[in-house]
PDB file of N, CA and C in Angstrom:
ATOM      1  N   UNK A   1     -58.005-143.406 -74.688  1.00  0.00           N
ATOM      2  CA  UNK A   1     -57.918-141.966 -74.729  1.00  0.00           C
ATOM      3  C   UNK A   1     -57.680-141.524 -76.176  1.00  0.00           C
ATOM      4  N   UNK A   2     -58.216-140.311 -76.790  1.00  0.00           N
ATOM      5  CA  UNK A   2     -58.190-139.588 -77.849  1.00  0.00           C
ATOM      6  C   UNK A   2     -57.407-138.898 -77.596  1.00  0.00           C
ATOM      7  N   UNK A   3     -56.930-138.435 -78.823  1.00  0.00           N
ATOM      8  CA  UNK A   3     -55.608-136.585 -78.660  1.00  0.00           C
ATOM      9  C   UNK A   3     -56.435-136.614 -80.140  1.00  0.00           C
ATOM     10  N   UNK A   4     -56.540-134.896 -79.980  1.00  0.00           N
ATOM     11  CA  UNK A   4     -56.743-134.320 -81.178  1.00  0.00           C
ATOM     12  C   UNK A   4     -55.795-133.171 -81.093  1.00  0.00           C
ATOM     13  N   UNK A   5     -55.011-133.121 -82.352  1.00  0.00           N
ATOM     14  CA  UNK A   5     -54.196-131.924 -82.246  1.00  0.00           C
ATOM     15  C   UNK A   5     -54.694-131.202 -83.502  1.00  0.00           C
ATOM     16  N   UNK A   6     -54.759-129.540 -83.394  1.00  0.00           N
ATOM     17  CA  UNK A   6     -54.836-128.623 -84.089  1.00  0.00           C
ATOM     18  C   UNK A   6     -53.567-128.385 -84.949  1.00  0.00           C
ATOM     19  N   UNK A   7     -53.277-128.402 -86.297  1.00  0.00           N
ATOM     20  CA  UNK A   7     -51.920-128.234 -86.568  1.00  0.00           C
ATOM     21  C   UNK A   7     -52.001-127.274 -87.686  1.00  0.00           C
ATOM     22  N   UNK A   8     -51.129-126.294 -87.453  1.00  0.00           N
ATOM     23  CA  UNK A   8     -50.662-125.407 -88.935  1.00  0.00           C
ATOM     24  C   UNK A   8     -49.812-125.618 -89.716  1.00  0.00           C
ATOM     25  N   UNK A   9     -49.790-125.414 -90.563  1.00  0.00           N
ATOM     26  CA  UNK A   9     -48.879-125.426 -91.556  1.00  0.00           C
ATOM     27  C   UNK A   9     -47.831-124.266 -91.969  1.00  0.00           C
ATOM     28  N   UNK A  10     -46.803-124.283 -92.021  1.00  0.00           N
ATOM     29  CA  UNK A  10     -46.022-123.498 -91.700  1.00  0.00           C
ATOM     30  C   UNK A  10     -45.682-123.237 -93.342  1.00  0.00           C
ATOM     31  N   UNK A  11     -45.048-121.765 -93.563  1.00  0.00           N
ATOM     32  CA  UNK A  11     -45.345-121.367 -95.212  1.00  0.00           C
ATOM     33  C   UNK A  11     -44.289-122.095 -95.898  1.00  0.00           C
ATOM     34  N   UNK A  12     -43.313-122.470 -95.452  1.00  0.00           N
ATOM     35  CA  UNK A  12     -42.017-123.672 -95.849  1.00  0.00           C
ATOM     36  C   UNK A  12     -42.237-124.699 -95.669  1.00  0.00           C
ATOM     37  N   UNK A  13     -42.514-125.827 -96.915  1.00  0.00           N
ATOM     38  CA  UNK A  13     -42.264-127.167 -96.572  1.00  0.00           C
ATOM     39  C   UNK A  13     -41.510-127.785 -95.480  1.00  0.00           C
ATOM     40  N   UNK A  14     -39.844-126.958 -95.347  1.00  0.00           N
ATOM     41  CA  UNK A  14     -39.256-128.213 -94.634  1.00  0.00           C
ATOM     42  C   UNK A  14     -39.707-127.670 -92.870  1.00  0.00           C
ATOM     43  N   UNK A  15     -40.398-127.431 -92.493  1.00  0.00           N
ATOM     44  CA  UNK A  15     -40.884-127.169 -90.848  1.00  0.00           C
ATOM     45  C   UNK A  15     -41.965-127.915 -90.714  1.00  0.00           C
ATOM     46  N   UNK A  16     -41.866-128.772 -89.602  1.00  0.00           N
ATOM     47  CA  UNK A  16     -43.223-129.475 -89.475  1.00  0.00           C
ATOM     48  C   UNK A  16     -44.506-128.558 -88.969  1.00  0.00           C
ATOM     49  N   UNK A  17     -45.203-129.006 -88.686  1.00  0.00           N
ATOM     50  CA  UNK A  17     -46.259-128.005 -88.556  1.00  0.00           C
ATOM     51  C   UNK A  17     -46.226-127.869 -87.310  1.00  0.00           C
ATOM     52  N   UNK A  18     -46.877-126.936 -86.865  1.00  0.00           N
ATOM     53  CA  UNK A  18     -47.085-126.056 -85.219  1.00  0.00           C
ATOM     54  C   UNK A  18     -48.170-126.869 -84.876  1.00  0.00           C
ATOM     55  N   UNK A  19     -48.274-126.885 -83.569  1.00  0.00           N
ATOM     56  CA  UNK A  19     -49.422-127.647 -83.233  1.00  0.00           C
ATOM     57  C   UNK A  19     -50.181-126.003 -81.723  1.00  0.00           C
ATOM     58  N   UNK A  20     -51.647-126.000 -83.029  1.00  0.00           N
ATOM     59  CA  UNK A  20     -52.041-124.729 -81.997  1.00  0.00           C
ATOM     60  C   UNK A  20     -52.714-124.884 -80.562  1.00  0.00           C
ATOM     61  N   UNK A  21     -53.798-126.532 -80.717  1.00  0.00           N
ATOM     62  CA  UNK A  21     -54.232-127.162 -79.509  1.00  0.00           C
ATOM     63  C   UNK A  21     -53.893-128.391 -79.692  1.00  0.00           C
ATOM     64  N   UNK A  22     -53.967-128.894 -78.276  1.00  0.00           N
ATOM     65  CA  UNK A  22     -53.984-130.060 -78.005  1.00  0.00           C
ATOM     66  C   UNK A  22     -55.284-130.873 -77.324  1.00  0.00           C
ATOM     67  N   UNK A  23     -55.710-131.719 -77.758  1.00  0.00           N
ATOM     68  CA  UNK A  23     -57.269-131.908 -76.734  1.00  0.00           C
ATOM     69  C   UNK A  23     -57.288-133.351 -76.817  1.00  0.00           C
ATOM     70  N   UNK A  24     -57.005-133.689 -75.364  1.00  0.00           N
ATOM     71  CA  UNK A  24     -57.272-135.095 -74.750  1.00  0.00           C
ATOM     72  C   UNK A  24     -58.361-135.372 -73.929  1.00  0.00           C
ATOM     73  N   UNK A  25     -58.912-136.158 -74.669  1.00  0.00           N
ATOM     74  CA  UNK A  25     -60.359-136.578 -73.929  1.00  0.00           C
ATOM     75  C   UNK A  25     -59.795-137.692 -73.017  1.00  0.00           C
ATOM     76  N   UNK A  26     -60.203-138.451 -72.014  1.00  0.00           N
ATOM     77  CA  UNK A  26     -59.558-139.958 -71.471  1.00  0.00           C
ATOM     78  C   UNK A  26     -60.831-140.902 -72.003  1.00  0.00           C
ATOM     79  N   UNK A  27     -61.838-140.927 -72.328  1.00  0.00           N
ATOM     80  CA  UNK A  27     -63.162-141.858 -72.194  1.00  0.00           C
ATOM     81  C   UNK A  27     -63.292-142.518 -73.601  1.00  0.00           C
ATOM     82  N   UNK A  28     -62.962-141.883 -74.655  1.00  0.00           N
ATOM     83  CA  UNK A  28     -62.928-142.554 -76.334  1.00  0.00           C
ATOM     84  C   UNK A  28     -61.941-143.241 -76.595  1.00  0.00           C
ATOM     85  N   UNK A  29     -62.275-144.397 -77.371  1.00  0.00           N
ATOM     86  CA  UNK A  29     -61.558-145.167 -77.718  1.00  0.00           C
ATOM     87  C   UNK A  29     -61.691-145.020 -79.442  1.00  0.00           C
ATOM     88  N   UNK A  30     -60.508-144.527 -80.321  1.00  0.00           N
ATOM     89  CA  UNK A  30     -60.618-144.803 -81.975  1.00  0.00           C
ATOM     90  C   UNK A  30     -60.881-145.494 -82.468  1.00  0.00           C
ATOM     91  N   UNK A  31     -60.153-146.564 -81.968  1.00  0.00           N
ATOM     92  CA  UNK A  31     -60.364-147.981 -82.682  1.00  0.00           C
ATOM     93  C   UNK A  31     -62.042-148.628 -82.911  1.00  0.00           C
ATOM     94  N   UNK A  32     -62.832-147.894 -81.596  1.00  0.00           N
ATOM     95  CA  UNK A  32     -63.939-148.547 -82.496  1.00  0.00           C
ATOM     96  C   UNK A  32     -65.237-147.624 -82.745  1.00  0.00           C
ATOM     97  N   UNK A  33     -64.633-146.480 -83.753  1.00  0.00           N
ATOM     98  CA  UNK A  33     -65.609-145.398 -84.354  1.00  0.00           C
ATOM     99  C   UNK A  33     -64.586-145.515 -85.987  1.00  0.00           C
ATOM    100  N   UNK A  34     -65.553-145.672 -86.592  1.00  0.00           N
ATOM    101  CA  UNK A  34     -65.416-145.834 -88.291  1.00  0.00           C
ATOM    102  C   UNK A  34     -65.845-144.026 -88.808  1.00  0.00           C
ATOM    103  N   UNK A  35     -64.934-143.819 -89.974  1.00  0.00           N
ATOM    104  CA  UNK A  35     -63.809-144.003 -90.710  1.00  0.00           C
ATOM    105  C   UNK A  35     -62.147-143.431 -89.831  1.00  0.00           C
ATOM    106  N   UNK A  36     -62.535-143.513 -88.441  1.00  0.00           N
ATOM    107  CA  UNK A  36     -61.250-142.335 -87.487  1.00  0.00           C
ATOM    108  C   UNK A  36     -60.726-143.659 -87.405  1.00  0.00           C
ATOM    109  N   UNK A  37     -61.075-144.924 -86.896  1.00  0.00           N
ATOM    110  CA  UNK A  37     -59.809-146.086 -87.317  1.00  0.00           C
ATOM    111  C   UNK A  37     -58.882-146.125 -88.434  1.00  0.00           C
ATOM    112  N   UNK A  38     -59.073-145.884 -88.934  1.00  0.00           N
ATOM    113  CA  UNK A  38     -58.021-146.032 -90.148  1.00  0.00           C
ATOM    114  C   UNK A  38     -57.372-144.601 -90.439  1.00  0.00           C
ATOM    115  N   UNK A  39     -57.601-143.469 -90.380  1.00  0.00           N
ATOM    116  CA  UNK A  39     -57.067-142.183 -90.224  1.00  0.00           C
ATOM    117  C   UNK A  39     -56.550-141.502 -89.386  1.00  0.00           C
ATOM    118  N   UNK A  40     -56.451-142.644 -88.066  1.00  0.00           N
ATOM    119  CA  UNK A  40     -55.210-142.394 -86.697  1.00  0.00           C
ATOM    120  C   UNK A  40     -53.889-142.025 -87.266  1.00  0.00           C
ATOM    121  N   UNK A  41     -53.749-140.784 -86.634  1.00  0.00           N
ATOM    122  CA  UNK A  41     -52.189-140.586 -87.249  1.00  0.00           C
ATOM    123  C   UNK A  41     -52.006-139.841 -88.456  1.00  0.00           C
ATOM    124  N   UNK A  42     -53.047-139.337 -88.822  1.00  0.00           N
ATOM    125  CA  UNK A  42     -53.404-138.836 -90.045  1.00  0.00           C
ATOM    126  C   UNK A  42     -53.582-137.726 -90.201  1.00  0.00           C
ATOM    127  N   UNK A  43     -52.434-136.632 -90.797  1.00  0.00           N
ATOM    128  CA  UNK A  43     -53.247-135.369 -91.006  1.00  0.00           C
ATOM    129  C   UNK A  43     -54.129-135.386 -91.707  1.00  0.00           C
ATOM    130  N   UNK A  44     -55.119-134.642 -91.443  1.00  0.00           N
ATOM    131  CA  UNK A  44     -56.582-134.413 -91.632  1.00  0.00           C
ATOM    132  C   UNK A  44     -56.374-132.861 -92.449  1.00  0.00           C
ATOM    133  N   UNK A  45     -56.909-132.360 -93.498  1.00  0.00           N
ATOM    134  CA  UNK A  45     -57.513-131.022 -93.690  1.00  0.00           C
ATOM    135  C   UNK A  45     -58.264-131.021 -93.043  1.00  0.00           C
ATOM    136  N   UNK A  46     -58.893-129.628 -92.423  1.00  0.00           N
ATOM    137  CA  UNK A  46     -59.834-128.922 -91.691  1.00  0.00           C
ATOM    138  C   UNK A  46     -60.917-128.627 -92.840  1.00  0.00           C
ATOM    139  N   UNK A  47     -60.554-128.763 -94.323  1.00  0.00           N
ATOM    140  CA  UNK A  47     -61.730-128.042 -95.269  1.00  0.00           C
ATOM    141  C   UNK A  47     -62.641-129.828 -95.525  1.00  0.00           C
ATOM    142  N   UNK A  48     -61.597-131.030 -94.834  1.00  0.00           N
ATOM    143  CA  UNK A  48     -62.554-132.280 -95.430  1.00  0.00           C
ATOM    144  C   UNK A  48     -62.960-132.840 -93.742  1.00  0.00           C
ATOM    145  N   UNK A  49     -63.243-131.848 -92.694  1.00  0.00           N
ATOM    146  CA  UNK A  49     -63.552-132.378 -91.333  1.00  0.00           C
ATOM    147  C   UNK A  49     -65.201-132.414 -91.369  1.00  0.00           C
ATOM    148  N   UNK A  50     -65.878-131.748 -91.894  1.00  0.00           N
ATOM    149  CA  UNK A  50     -67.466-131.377 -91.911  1.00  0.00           C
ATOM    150  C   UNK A  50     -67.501-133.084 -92.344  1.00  0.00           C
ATOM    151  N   UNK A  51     -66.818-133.148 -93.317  1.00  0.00           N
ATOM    152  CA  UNK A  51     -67.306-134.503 -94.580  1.00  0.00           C
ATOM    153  C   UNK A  51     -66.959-135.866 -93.215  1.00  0.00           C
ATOM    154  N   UNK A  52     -65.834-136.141 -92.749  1.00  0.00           N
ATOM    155  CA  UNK A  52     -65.971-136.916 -92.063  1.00  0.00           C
ATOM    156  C   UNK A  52     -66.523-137.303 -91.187  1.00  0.00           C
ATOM    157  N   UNK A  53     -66.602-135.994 -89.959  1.00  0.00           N
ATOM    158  CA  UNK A  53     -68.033-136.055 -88.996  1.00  0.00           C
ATOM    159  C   UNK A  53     -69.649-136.943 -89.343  1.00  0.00           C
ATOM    160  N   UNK A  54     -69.823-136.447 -90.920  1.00  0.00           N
ATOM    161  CA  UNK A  54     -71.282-136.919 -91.081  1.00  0.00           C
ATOM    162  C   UNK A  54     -71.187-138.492 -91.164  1.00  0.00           C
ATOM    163  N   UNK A  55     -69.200-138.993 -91.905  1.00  0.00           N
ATOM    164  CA  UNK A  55     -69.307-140.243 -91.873  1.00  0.00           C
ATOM    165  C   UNK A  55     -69.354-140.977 -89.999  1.00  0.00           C
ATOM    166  N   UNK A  56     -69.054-140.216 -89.281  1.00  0.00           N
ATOM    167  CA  UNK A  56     -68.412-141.134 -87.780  1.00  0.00           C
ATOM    168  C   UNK A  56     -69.410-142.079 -87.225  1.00  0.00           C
ATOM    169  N   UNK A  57     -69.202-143.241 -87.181  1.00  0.00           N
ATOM    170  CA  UNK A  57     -70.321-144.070 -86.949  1.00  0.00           C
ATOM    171  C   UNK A  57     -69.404-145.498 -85.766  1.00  0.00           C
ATOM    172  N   UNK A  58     -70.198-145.742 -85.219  1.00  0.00           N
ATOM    173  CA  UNK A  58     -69.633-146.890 -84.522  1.00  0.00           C
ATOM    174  C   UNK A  58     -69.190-148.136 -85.036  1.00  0.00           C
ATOM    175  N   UNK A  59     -67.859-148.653 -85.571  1.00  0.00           N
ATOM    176  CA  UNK A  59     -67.705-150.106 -86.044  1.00  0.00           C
ATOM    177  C   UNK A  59     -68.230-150.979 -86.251  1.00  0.00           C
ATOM    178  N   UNK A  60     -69.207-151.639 -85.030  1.00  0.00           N
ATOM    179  CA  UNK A  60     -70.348-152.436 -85.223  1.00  0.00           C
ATOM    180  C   UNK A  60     -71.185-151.968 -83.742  1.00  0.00           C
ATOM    181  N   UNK A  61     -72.388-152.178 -84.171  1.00  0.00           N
ATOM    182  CA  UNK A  61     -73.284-151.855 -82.434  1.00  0.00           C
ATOM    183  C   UNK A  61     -72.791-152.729 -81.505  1.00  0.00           C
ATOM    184  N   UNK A  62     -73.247-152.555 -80.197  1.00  0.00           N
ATOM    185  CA  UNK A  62     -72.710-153.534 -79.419  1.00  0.00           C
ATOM    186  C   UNK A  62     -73.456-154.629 -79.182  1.00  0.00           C
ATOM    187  N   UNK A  63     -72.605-155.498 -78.456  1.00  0.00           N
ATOM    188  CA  UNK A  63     -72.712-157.115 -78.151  1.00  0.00           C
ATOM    189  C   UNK A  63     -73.489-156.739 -76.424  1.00  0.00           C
ATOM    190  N   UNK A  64     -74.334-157.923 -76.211  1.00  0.00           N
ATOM    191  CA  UNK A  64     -75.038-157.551 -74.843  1.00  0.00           C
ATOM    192  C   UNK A  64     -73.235-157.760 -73.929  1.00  0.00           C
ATOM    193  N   UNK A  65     -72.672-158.817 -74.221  1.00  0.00           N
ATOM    194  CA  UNK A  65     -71.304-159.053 -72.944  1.00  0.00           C
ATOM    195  C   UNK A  65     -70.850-157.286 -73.335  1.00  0.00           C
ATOM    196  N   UNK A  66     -70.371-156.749 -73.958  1.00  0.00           N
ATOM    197  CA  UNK A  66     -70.293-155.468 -73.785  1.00  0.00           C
ATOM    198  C   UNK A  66     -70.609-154.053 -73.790  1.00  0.00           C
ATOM    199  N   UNK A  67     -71.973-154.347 -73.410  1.00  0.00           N
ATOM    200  CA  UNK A  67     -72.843-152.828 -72.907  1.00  0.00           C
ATOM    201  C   UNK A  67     -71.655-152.231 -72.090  1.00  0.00           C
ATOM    202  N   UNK A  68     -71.029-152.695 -70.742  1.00  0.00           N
ATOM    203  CA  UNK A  68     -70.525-151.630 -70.149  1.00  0.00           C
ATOM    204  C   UNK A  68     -69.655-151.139 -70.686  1.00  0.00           C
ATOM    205  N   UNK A  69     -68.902-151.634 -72.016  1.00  0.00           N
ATOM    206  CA  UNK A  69     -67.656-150.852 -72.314  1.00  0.00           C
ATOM    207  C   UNK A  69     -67.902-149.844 -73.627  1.00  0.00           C
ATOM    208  N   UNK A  70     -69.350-149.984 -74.096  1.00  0.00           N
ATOM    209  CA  UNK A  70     -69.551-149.304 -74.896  1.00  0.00           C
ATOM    210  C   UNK A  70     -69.789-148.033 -75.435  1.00  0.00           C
ATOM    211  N   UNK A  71     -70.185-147.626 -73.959  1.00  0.00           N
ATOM    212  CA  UNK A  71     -70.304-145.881 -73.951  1.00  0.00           C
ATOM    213  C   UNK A  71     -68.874-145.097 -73.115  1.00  0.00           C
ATOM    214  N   UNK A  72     -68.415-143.974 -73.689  1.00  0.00           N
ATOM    215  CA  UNK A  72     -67.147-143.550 -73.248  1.00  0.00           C
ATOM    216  C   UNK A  72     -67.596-142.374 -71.659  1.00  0.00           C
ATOM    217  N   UNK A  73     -66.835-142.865 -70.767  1.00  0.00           N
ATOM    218  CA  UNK A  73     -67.582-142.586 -69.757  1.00  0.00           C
ATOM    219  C   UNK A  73     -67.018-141.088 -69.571  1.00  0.00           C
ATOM    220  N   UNK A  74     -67.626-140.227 -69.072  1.00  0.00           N
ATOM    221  CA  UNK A  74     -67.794-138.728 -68.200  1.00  0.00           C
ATOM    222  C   UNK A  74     -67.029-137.929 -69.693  1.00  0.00           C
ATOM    223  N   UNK A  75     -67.576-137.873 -70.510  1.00  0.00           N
ATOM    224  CA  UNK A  75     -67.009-137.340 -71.604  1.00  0.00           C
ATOM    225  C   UNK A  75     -67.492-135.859 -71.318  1.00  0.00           C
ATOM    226  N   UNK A  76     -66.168-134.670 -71.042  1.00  0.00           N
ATOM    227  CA  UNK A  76     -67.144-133.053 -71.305  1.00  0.00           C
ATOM    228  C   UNK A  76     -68.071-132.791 -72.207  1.00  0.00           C
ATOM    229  N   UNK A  77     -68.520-132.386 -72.128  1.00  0.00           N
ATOM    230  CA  UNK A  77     -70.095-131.414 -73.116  1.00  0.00           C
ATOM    231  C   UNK A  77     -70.051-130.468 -72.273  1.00  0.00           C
ATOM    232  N   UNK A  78     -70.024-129.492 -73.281  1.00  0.00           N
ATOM    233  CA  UNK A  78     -70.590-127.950 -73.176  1.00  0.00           C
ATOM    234  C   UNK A  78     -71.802-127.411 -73.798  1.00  0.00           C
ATOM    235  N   UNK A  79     -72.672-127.025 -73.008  1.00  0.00           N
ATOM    236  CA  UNK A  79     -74.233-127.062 -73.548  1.00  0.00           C
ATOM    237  C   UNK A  79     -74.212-125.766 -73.852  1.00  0.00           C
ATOM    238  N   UNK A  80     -75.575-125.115 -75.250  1.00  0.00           N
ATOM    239  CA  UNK A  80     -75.398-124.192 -75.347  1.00  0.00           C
ATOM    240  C   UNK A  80     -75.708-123.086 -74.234  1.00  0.00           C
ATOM    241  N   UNK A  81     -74.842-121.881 -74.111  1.00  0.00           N
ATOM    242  CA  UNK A  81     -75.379-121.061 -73.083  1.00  0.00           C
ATOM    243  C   UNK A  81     -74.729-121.163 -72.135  1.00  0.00           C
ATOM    244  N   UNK A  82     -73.836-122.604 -71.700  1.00  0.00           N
ATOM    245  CA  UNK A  82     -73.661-122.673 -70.432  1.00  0.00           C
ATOM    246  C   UNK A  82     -72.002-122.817 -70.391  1.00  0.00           C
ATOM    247  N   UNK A  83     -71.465-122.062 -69.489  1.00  0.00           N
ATOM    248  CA  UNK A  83     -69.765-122.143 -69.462  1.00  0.00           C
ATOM    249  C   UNK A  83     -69.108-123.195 -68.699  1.00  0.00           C
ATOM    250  N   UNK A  84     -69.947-124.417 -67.962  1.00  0.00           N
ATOM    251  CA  UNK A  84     -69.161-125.299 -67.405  1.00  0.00           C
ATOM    252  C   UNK A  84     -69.237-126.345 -68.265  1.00  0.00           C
ATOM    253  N   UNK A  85     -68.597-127.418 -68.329  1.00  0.00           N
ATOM    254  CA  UNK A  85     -68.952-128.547 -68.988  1.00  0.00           C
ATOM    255  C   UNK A  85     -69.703-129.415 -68.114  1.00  0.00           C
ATOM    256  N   UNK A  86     -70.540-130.315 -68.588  1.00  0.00           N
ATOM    257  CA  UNK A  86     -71.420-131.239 -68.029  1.00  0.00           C
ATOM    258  C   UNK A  86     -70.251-132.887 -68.151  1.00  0.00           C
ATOM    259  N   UNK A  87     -70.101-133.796 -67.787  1.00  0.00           N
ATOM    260  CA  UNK A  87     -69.672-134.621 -67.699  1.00  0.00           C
ATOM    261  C   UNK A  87     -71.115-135.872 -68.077  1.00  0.00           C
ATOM    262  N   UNK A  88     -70.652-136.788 -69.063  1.00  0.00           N
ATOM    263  CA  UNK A  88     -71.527-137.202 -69.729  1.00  0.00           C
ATOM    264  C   UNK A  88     -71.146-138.997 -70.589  1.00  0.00           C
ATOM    265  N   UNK A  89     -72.192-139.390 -69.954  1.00  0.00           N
ATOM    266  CA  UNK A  89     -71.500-140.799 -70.536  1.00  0.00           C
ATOM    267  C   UNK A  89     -72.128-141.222 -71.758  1.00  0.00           C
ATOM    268  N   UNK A  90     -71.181-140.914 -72.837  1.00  0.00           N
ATOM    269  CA  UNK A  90     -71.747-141.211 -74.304  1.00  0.00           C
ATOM    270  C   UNK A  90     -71.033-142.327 -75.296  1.00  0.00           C
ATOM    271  N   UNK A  91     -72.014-142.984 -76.016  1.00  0.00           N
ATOM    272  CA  UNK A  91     -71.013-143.555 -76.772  1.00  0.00           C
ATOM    273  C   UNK A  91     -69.928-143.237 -77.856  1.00  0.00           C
ATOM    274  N   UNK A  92     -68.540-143.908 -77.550  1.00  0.00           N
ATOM    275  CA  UNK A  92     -67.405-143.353 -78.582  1.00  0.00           C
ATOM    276  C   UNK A  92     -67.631-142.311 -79.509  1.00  0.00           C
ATOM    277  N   UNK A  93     -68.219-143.206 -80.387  1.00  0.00           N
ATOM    278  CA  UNK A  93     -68.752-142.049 -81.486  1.00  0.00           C
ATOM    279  C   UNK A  93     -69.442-140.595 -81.861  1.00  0.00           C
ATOM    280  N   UNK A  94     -70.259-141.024 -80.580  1.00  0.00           N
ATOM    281  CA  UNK A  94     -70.913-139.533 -80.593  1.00  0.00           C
ATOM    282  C   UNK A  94     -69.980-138.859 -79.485  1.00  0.00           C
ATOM    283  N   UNK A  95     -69.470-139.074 -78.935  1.00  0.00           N
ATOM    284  CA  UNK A  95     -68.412-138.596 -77.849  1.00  0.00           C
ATOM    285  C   UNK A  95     -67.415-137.577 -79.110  1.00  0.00           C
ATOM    286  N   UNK A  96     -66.843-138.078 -79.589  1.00  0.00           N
ATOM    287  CA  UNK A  96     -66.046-137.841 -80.679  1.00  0.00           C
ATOM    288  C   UNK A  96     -66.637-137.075 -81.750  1.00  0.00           C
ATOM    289  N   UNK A  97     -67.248-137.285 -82.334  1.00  0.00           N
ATOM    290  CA  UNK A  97     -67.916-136.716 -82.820  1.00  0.00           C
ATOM    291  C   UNK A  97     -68.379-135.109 -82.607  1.00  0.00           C
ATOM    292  N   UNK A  98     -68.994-134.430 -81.193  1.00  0.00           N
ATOM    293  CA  UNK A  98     -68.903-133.408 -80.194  1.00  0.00           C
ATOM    294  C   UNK A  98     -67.624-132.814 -80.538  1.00  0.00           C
ATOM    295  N   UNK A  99     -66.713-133.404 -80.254  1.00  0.00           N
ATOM    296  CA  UNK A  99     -65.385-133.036 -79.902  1.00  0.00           C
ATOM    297  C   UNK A  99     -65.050-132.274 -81.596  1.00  0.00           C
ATOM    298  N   UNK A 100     -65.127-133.091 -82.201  1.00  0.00           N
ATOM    299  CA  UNK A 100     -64.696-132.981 -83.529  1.00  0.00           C
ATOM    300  C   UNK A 100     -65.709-131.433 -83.863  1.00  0.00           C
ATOM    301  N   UNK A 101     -66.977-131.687 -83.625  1.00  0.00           N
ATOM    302  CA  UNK A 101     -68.062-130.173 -84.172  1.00  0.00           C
ATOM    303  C   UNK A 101     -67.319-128.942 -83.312  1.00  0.00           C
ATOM    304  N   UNK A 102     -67.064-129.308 -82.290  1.00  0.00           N
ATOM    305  CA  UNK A 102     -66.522-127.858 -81.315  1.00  0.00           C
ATOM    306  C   UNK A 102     -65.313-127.783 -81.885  1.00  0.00           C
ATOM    307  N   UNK A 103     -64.060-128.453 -82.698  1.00  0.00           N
ATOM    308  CA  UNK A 103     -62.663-127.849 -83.585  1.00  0.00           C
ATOM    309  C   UNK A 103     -63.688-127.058 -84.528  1.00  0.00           C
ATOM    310  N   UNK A 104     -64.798-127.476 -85.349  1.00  0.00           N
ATOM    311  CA  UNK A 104     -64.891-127.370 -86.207  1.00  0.00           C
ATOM    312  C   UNK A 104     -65.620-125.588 -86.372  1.00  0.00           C
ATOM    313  N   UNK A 105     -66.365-125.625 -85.084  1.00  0.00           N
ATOM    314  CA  UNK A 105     -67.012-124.185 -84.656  1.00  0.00           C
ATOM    315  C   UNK A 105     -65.852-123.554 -84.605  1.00  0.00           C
ATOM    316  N   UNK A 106     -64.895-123.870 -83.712  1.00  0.00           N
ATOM    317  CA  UNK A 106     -63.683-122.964 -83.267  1.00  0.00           C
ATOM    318  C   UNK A 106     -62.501-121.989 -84.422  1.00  0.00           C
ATOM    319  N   UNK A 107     -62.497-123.179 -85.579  1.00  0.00           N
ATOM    320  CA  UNK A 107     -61.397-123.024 -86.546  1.00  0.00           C
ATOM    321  C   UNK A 107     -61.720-122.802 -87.977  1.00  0.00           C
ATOM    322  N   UNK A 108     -63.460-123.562 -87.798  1.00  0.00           N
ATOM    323  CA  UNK A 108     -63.689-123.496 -89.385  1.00  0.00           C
ATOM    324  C   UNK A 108     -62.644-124.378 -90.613  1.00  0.00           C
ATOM    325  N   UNK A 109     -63.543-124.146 -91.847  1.00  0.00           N
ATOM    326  CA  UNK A 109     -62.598-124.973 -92.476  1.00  0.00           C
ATOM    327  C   UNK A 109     -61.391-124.005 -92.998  1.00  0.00           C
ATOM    328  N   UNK A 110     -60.242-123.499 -92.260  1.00  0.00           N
ATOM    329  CA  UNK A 110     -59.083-122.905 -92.758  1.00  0.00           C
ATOM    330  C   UNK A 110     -58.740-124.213 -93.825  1.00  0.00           C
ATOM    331  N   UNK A 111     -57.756-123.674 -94.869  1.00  0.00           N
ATOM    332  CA  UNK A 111     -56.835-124.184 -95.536  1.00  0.00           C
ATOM    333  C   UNK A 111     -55.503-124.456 -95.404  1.00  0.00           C
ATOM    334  N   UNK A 112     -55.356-123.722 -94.101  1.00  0.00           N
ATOM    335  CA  UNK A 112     -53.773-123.915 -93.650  1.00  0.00           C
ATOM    336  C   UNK A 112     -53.789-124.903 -92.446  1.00  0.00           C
ATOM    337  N   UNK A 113     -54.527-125.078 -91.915  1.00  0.00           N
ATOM    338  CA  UNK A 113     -54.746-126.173 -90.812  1.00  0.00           C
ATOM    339  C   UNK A 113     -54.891-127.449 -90.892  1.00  0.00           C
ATOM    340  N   UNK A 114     -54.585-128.290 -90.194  1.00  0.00           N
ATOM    341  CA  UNK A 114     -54.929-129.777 -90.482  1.00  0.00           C
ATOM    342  C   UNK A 114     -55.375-130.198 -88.794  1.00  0.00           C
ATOM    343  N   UNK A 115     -55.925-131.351 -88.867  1.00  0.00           N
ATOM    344  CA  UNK A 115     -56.654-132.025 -87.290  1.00  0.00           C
ATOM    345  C   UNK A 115     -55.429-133.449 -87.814  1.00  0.00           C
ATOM    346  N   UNK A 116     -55.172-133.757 -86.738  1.00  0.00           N
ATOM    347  CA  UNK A 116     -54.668-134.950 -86.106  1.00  0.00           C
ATOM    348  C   UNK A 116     -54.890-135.790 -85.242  1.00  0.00           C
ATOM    349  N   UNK A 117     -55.673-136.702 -85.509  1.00  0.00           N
ATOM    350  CA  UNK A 117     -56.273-137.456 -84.699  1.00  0.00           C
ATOM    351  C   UNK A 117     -54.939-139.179 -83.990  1.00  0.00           C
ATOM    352  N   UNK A 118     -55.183-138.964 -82.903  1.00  0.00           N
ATOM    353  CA  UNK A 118     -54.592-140.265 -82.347  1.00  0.00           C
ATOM    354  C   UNK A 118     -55.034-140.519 -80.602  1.00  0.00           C
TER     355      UNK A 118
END
């Protein structure tokens, strides 16, 4: 499971930041979508999220013993136009990836915001 949290920054250093959403996917796994492995836990700026998206790529392709674990299963998508989500079995990366473009529609690159990925 993914958590992405939306976080502000509050105008005083000593307050941690607000957290405005919270968004848990259950079907992605971090650990194996490159460069979000290593930036688990990581506040993120919102003005360097465009830049990482273009990097998100899968760790290594898969192995035939694990086709079934490779795509993150019933992941939401929201298509354009349409207000339900579709349930959708995609791999990690592009799973994530989705997720990451819809903060990015929603919030834009503010300067006071950060993404938190874990």
């Amino acid at each position: 499971m993914v958590t992405i949290e939306i976080l502000q920054q509050e105008d005083t250093t000593e307050d941690d930041p607000t957290i405005k959403e919270r968004i848990q996917i259950q079907g992605i796994q971090v650990l194996r979508i490159t460069p979000i492995n290593i930036k688990v836990s990581i506040p993120i700026p919102m003005t360097e999220l465009l830049d990482i998206i273009n990097e998100i790529k899968p760790i290594e392709g898969p192995q035939q013993e694990e086709l079934d674990s490779y795509y993150a299963m019933q992941v939401p998508v929201y298509n354009d136009g349409n207000l339900s989500a579709e349930e959708l079995d995609l791999p990690h990366h592009i799973g994530l990836r989705l997720a990451l473009e819809s903060v990015l529609q929603r919030y834009g690159t503010s300067n006071d915001l950060q993404i938190l990925i874990s």
